[in-house]
N, C-alpha and C. Protein backbone atom coordinates (compact mmCIF):
# COMPACT_ATOMS: atom_id res chain seq x y z
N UNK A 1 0.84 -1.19 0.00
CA UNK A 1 0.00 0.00 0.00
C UNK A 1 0.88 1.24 0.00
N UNK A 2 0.38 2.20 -0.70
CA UNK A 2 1.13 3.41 -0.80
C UNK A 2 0.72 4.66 0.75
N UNK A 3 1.40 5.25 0.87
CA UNK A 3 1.43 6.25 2.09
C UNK A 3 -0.12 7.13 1.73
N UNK A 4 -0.42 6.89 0.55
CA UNK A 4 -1.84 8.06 0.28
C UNK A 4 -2.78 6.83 1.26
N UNK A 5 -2.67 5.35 0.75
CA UNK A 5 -4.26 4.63 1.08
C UNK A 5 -4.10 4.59 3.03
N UNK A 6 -2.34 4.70 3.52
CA UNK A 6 -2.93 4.61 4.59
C UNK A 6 -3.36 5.98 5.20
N UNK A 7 -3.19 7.26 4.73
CA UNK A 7 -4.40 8.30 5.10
C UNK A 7 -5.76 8.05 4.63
N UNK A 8 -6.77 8.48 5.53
CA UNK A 8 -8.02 8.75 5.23
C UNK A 8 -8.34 9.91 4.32
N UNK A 9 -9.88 9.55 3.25
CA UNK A 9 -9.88 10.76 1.84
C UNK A 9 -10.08 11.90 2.58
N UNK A 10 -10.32 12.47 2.57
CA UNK A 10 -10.60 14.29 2.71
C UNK A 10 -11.78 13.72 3.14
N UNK A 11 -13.20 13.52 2.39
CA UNK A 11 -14.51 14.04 2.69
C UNK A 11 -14.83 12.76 3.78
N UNK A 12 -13.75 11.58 4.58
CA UNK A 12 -13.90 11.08 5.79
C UNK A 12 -13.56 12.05 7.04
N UNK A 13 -12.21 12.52 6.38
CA UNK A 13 -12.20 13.43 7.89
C UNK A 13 -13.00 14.57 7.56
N UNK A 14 -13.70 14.79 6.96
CA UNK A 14 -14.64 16.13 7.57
C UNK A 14 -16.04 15.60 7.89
N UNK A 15 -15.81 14.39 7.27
CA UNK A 15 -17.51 13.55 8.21
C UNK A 15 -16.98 13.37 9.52
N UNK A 16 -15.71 12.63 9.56
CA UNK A 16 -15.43 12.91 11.19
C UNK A 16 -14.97 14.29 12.23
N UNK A 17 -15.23 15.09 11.57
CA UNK A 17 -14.98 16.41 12.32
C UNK A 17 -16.34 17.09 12.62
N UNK A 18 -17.25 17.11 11.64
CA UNK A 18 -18.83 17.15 12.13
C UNK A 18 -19.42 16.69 13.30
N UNK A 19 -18.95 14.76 12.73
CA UNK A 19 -19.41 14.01 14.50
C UNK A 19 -18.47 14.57 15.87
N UNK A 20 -17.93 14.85 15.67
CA UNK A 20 -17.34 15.46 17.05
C UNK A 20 -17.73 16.80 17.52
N UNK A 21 -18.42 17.83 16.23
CA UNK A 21 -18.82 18.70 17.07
C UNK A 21 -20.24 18.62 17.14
N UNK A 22 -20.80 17.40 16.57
CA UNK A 22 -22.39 17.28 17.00
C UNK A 22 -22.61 16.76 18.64
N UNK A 23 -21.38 15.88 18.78
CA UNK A 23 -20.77 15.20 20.21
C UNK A 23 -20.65 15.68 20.98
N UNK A 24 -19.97 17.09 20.53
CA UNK A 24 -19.49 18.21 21.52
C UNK A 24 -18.09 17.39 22.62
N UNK A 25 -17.67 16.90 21.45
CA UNK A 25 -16.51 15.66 22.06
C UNK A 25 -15.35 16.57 22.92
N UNK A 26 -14.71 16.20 23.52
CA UNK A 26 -13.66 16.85 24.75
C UNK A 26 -12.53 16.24 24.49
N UNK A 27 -13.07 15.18 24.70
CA UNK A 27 -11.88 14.13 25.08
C UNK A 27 -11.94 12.83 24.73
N UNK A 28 -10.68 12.73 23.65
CA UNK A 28 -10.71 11.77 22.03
C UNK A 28 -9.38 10.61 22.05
N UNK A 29 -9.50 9.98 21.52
CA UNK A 29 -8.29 8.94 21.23
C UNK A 29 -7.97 8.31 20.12
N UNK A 30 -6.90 8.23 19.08
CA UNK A 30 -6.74 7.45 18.07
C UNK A 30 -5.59 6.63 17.96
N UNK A 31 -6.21 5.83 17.74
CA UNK A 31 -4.91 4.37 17.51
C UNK A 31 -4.74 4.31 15.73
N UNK A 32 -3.43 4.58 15.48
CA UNK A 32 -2.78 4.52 14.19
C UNK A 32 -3.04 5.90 13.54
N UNK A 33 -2.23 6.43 13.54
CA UNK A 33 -1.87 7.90 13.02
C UNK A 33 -1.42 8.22 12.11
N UNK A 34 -0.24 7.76 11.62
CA UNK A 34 0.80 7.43 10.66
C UNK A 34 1.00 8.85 10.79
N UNK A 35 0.75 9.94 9.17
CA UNK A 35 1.43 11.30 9.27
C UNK A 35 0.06 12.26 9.47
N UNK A 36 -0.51 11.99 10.30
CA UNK A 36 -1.60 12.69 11.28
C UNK A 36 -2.44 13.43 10.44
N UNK A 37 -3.09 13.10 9.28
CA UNK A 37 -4.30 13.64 8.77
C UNK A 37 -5.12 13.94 9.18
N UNK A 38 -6.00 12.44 9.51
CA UNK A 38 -7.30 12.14 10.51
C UNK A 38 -7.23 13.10 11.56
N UNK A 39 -5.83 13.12 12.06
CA UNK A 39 -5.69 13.49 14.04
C UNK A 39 -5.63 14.91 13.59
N UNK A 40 -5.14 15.74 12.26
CA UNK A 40 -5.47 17.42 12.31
C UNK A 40 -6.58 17.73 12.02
N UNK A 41 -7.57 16.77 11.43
CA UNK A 41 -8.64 16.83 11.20
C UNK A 41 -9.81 17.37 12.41
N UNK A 42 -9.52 16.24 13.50
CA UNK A 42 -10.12 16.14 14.43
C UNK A 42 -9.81 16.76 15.17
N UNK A 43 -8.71 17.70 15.64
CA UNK A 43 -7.69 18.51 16.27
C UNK A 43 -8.42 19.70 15.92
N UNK A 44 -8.95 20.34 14.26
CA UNK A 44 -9.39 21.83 14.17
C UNK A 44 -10.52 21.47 14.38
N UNK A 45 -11.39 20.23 14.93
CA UNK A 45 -12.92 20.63 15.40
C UNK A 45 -12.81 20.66 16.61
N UNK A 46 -12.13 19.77 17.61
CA UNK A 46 -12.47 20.15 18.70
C UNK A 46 -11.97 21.40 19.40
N UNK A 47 -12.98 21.84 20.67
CA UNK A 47 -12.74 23.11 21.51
C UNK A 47 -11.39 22.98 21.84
N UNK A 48 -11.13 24.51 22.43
CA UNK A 48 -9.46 24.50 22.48
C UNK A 48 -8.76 24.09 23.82
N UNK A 49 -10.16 23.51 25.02
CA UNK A 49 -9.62 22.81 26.00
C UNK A 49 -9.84 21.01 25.65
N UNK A 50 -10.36 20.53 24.59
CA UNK A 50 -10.00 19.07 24.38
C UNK A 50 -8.58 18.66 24.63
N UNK A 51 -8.74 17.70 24.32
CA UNK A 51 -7.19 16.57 24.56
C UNK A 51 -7.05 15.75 24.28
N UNK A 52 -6.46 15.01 22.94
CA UNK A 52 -6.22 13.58 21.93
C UNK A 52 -5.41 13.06 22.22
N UNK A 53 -5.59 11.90 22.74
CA UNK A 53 -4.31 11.25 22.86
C UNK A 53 -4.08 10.10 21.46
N UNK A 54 -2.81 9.98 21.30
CA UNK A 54 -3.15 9.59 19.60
C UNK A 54 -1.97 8.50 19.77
N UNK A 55 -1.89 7.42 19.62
CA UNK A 55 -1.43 5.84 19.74
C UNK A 55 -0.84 6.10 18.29
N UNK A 56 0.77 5.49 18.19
CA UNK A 56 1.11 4.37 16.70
C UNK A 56 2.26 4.23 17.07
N UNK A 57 2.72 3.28 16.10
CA UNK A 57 4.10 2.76 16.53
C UNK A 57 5.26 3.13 16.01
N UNK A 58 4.93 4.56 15.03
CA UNK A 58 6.11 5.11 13.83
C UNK A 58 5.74 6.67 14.12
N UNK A 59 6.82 6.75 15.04
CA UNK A 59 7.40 8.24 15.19
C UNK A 59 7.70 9.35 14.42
N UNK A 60 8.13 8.38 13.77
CA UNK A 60 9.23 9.03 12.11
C UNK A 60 8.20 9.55 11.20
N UNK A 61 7.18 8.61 10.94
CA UNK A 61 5.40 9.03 10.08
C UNK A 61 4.73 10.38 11.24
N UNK A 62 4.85 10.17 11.87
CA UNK A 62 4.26 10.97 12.82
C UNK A 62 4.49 12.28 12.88
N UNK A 63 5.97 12.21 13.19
CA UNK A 63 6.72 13.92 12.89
C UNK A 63 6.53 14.87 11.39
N UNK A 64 6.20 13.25 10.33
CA UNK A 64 6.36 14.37 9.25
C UNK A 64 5.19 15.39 8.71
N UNK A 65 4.06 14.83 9.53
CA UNK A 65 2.74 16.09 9.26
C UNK A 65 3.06 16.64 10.60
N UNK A 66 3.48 16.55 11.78
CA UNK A 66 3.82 16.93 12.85
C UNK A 66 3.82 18.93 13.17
N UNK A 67 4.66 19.49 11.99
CA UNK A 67 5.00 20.58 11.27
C UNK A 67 3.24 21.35 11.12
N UNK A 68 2.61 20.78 10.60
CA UNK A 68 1.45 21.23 9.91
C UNK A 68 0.25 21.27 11.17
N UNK A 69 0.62 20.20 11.83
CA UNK A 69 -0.27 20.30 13.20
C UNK A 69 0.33 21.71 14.07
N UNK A 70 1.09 21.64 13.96
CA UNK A 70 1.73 22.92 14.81
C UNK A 70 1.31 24.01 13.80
N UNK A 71 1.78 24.20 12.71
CA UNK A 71 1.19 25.31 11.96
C UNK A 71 -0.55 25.69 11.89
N UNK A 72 -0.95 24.44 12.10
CA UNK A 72 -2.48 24.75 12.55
C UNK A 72 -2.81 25.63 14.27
N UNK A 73 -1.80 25.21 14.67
CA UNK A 73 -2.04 25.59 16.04
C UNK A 73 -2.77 25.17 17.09
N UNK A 74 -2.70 23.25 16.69
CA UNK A 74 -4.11 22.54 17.23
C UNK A 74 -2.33 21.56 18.19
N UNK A 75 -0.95 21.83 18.30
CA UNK A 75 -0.68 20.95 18.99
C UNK A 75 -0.53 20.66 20.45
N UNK A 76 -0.93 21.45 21.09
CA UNK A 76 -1.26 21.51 22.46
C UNK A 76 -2.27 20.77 22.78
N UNK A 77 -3.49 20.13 21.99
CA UNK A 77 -4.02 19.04 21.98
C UNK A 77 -3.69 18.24 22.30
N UNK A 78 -3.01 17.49 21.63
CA UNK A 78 -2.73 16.51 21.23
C UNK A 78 -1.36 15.47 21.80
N UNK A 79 -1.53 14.64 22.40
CA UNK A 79 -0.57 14.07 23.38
C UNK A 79 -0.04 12.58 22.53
N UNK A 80 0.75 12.68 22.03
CA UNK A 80 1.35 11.37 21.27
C UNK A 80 1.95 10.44 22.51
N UNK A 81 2.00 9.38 21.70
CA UNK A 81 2.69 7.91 22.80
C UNK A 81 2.95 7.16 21.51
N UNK A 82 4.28 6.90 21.46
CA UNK A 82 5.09 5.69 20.47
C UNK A 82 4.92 4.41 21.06
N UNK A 83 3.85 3.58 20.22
CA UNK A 83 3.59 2.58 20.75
C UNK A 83 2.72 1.55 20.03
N UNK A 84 2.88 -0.02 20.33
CA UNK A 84 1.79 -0.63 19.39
C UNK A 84 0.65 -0.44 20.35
N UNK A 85 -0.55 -0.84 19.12
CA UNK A 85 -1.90 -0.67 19.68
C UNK A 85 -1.89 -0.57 21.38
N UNK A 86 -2.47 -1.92 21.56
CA UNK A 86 -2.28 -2.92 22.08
C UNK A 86 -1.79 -2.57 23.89
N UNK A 87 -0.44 -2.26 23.67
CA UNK A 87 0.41 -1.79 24.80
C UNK A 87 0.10 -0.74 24.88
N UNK A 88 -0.46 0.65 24.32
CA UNK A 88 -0.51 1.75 24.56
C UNK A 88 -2.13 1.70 25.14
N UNK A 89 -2.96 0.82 24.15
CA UNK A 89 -4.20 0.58 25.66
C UNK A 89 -4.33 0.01 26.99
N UNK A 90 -3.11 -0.87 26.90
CA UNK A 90 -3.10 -1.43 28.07
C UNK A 90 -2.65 -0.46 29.29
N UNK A 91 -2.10 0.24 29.12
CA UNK A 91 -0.64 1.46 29.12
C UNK A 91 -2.19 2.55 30.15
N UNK A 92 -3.08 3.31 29.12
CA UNK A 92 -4.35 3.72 29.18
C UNK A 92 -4.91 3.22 30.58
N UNK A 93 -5.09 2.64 30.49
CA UNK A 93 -6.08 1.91 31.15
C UNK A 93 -5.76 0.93 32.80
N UNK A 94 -4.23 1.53 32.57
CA UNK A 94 -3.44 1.40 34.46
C UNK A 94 -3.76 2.96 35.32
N UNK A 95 -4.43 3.52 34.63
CA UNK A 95 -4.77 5.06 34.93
C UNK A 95 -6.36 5.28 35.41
N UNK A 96 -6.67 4.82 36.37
CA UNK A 96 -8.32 4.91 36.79
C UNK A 96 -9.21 5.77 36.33
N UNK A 97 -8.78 7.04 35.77
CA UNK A 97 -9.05 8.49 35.74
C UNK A 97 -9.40 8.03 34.23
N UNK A 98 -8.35 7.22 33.74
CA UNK A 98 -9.19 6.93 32.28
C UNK A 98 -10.20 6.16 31.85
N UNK A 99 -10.45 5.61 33.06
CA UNK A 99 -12.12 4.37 32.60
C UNK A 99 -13.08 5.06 32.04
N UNK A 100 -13.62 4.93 31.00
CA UNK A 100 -14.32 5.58 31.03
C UNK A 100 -14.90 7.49 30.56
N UNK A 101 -13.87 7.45 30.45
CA UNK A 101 -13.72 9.03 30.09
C UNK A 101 -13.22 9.63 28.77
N UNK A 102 -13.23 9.08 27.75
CA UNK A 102 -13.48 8.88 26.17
C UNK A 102 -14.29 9.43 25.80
N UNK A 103 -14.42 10.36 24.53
CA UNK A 103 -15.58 10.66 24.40
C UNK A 103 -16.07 9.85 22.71
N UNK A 104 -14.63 9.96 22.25
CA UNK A 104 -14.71 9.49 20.67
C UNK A 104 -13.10 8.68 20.75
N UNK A 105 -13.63 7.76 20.11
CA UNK A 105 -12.33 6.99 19.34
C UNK A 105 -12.49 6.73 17.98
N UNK A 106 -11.05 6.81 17.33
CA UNK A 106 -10.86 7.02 16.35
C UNK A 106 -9.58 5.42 16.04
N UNK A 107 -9.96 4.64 15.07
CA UNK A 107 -9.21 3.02 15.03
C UNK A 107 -9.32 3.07 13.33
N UNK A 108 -7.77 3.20 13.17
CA UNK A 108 -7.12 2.69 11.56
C UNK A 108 -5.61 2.49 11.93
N UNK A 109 -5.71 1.23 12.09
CA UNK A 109 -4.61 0.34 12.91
C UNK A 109 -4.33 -0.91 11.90
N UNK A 110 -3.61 -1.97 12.79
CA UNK A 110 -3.62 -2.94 12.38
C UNK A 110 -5.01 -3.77 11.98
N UNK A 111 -5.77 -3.89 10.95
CA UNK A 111 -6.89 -4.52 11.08
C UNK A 111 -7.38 -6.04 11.59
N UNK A 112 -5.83 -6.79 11.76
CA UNK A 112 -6.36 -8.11 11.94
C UNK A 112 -6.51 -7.69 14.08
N UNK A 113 -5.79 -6.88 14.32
CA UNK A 113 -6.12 -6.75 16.17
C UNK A 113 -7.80 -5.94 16.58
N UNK A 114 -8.36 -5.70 15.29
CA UNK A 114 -9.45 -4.82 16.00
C UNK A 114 -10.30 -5.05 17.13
N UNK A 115 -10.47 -6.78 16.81
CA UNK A 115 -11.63 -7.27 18.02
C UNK A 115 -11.11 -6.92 18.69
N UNK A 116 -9.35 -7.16 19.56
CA UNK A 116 -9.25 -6.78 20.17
C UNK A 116 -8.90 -5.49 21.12
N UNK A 117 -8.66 -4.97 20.33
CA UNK A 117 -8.93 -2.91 20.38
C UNK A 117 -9.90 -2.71 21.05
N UNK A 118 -11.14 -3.66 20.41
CA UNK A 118 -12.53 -3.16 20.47
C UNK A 118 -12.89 -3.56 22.50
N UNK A 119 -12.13 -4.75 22.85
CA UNK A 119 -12.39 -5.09 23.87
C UNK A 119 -11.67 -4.26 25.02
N UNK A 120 -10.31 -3.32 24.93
CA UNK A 120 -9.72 -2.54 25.44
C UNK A 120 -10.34 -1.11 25.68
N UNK A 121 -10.69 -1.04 24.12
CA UNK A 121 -11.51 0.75 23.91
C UNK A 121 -12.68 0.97 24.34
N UNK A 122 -13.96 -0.79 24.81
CA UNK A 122 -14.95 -0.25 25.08
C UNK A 122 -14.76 0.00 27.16
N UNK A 123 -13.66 -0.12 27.43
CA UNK A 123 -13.50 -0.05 28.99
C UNK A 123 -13.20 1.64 29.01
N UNK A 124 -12.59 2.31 28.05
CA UNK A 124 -12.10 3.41 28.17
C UNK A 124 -12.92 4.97 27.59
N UNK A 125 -13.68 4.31 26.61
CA UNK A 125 -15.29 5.26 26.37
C UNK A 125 -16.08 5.08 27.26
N UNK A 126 -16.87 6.30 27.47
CA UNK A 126 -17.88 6.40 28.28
C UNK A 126 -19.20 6.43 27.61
N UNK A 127 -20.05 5.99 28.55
CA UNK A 127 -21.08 5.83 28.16
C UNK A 127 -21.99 6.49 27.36
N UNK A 128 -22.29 6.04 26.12
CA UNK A 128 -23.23 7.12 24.95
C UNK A 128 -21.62 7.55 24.08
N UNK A 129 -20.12 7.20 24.30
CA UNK A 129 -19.34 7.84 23.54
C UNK A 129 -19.16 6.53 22.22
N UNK A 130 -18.44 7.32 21.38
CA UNK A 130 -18.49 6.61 19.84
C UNK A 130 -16.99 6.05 19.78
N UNK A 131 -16.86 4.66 19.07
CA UNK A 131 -15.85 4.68 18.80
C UNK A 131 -15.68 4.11 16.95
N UNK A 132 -14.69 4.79 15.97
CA UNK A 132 -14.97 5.06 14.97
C UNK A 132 -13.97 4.08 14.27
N UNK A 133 -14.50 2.74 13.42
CA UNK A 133 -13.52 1.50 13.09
C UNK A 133 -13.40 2.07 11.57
N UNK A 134 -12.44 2.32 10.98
CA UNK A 134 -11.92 2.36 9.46
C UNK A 134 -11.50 1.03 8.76
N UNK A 135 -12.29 1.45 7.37
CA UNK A 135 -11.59 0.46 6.68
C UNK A 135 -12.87 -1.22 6.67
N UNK A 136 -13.61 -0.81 6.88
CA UNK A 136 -14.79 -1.72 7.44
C UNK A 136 -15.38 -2.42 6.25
N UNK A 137 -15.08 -1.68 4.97
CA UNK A 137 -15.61 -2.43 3.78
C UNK A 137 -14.46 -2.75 3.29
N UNK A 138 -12.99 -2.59 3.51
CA UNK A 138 -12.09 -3.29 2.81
C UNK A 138 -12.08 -3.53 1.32
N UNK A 139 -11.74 -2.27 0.72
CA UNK A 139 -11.76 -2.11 -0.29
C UNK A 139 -12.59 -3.08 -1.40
N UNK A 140 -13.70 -2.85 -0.74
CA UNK A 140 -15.80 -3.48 -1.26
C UNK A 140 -15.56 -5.03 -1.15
N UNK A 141 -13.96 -5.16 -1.01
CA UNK A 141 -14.09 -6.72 -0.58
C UNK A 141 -14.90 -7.63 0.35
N UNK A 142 -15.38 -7.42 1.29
CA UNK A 142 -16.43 -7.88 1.61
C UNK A 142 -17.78 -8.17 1.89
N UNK A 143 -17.99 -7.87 0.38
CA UNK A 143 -19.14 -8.47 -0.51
C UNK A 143 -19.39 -9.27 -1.54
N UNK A 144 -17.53 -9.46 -2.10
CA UNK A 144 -17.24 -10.19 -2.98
C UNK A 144 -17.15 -12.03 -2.66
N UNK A 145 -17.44 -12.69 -2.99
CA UNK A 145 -17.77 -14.31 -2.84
C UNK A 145 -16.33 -14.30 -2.53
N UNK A 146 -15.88 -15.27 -1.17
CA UNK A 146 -14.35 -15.63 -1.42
C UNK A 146 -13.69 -16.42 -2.61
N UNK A 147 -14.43 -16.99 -3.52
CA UNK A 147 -13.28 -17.72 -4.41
C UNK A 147 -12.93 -16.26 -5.31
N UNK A 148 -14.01 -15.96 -5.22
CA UNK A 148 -13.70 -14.44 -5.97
C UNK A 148 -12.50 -13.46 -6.19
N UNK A 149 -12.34 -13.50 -4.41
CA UNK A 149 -11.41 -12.06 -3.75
C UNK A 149 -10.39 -11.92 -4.72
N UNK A 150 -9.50 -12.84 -5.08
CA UNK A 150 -8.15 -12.87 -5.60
C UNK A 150 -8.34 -12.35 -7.00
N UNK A 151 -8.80 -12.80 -7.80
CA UNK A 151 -9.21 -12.12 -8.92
C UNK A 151 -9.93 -10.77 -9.00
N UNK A 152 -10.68 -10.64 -8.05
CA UNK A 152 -11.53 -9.47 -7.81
C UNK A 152 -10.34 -8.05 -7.42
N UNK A 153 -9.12 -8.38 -6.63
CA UNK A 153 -8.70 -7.10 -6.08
C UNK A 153 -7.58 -7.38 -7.79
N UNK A 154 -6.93 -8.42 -8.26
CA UNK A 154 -6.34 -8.77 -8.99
C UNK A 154 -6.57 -7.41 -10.57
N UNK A 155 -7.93 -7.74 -10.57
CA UNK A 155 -8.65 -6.88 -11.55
C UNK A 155 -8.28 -5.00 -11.26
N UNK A 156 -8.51 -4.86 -9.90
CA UNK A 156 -8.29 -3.37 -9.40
C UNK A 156 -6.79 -2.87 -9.79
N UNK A 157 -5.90 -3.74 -9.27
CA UNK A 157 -4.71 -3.37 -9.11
C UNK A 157 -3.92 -3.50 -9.72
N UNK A 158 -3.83 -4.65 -10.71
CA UNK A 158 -2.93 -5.40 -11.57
C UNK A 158 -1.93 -5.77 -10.78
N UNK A 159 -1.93 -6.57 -9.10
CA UNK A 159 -0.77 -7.03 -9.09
C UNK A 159 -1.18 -8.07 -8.22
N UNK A 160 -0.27 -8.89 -7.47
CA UNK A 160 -0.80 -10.09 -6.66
C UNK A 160 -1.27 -9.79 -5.77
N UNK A 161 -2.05 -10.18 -5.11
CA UNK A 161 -2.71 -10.23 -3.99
C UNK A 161 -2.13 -10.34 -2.26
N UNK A 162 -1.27 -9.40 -1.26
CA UNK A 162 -0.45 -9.42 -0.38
C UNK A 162 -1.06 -10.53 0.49
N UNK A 163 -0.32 -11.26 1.53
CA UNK A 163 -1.35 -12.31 2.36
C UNK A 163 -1.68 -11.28 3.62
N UNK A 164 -1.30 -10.43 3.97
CA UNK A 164 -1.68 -9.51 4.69
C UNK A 164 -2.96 -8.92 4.29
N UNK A 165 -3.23 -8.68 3.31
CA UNK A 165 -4.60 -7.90 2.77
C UNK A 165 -5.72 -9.27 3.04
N UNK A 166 -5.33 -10.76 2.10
CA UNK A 166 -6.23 -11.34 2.30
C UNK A 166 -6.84 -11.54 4.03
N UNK A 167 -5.55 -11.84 4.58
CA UNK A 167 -5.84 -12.18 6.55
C UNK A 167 -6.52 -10.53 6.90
N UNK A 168 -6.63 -9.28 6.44
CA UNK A 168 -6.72 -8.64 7.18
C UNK A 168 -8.20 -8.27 6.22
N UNK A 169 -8.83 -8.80 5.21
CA UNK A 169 -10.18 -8.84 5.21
C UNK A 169 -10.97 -9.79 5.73
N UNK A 170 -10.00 -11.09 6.22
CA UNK A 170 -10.90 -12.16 6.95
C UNK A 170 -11.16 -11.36 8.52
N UNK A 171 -10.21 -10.69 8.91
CA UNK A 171 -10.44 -10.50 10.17
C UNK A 171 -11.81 -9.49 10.12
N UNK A 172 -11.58 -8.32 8.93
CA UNK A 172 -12.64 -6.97 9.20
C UNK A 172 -14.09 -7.96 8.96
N UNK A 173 -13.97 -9.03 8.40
CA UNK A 173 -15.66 -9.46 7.95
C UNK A 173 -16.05 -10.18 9.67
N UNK A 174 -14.52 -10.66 9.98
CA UNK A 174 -15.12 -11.30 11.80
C UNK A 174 -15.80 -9.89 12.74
N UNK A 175 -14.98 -9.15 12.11
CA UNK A 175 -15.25 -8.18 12.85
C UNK A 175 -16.69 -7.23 12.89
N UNK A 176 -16.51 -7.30 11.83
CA UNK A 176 -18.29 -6.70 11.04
C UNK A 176 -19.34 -7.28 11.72
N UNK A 177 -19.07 -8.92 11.46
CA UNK A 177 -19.94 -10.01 11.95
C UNK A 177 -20.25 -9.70 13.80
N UNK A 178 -18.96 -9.64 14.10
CA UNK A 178 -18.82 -9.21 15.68
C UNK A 178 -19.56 -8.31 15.89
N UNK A 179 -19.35 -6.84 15.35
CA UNK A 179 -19.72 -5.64 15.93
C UNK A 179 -21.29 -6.13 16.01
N UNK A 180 -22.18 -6.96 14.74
CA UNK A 180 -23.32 -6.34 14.37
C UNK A 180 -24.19 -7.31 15.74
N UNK A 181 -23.71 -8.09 15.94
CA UNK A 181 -23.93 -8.47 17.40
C UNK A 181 -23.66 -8.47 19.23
N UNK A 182 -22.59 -7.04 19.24
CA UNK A 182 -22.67 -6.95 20.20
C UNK A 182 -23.63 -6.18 20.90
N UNK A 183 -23.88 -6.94 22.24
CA UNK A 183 -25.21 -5.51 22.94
C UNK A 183 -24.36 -4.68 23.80
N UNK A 184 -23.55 -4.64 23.37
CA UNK A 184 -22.77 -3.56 24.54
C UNK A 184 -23.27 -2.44 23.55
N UNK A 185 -23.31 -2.34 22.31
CA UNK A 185 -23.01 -1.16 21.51
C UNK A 185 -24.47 -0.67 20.28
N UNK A 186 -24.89 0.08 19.84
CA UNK A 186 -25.21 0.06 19.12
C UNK A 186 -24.39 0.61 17.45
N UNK A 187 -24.58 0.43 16.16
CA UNK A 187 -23.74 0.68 15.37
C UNK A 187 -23.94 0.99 14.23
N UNK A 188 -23.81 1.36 13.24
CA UNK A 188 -23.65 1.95 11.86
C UNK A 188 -23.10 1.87 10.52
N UNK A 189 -23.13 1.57 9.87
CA UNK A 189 -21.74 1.25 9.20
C UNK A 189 -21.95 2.50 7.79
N UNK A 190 -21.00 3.33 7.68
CA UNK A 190 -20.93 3.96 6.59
C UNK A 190 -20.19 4.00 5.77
N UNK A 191 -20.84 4.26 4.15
CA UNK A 191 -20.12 3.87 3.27
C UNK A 191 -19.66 5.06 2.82
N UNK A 192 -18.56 5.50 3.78
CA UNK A 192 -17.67 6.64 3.08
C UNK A 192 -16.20 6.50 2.95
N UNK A 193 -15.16 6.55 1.75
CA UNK A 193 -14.14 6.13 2.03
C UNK A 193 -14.34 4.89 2.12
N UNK A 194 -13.33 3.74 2.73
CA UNK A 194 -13.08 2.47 2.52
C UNK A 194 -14.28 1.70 3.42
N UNK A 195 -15.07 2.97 4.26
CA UNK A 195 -16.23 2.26 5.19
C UNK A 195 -15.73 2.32 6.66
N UNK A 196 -16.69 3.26 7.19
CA UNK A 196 -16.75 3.63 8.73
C UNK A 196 -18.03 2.80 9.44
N UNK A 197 -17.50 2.09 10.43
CA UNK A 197 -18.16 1.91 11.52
C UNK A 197 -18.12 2.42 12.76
N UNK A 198 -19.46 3.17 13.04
CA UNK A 198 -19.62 3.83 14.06
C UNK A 198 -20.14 3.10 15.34
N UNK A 199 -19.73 3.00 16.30
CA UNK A 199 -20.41 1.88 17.42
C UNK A 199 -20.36 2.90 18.64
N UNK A 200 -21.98 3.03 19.44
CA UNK A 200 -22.12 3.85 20.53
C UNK A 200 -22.40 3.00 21.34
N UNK A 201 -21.82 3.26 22.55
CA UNK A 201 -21.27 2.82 23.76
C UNK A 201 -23.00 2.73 24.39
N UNK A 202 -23.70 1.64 24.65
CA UNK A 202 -25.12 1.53 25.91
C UNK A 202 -24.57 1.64 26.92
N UNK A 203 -23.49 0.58 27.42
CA UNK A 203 -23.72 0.14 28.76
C UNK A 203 -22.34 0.04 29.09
């Protein structure tokens, strides 16, 4: 994948900058950043006492929109941690003060760990808060018949098929499957960009 597909298009982050000020969100979190699109996105909607804390494991991606967040004047927000998923929720969540006190999450990560993201992030949103899964239609792949897939992305791209892409649309369809049955949450799925799932926190 090229550095454009792992940013989000333009008209995702300004659907996600809307939901946060319909939210009236405060206090946000995103796991996988890379060169902080999404996170300046979400940085010029929220008020100027919010606070993002923003998870990934590449520093180096991080610093290089880094410049532009500061030129926005949104980096006093925004609290980085070099880290995989994973450990940086676990990391979260030795902090009592954070149970719970989420208002929005934001997940374009590793796709095959989401379930378990999902089981970390729903301890750390609060109740009625959103947390926002990317990448949920996997490039329309999962709608395509599996004998299909290989030929199907084959056709898009003209090149082979990575085993990472195939494992990491088996996981988003577990995951799909997952979300659309949990009762912890209620959920959404939109078809903007590669496909947002929105899941609000009941209980």
């Amino acid at each position: 994948m090229t550095g454009r597909e792992f940013s989000i298009p333009v008209d995702e982050g300004m659907f996600l900058a809307m939901l946060l000020k319909l939210m009236n969100a405060k206090r946000t979190l995103e796991i996988g950043v890379f060169t902080g699109y999404s996170l300046l996105a979400t940085a010029l909607a929220l008020p100027d006492d919010a606070q993002i804390t923003a998870i990934d494991v590449d520093l180096q991606a991080y610093e290089i929109g880094l410049p532009f967040i500061q030129k926005a004047g949104v980096a006093e927000k925004v609290s980085f941690i070099q880290s995989d998923a994973i450990s940086g929720l676990e990391n979260l969540l030795q902090d009592e003060n954070n149970i719970g006190a989420f208002d929005f999450v934001f997940v374009d990560a590793d796709k095959t760990k989401y379930r378990i993201y999902h089981e970390l992030i729903l301890k750390l949103l609060r109740v009625g808060g959103v947390v926002a899964y990317d990448n949920t239609l996997w490039y329309a792949t999962v709608v395509v018949e599996e004998e299909s897939v290989h030929d199907f992305l084959r056709s898009r791209t003209k090149k082979e098929v990575p085993k990472y892409f195939v494992d990491s649309r088996a996981a988003i369809m577990n995951l799909n499957r997952f979300l659309a049955s949990d009762p912890r949450i209620d959920i959404s799925q939109v078809s903007i960009g590669d496909g947002v799932t929105l899941c609000r926190r009941l209980y």
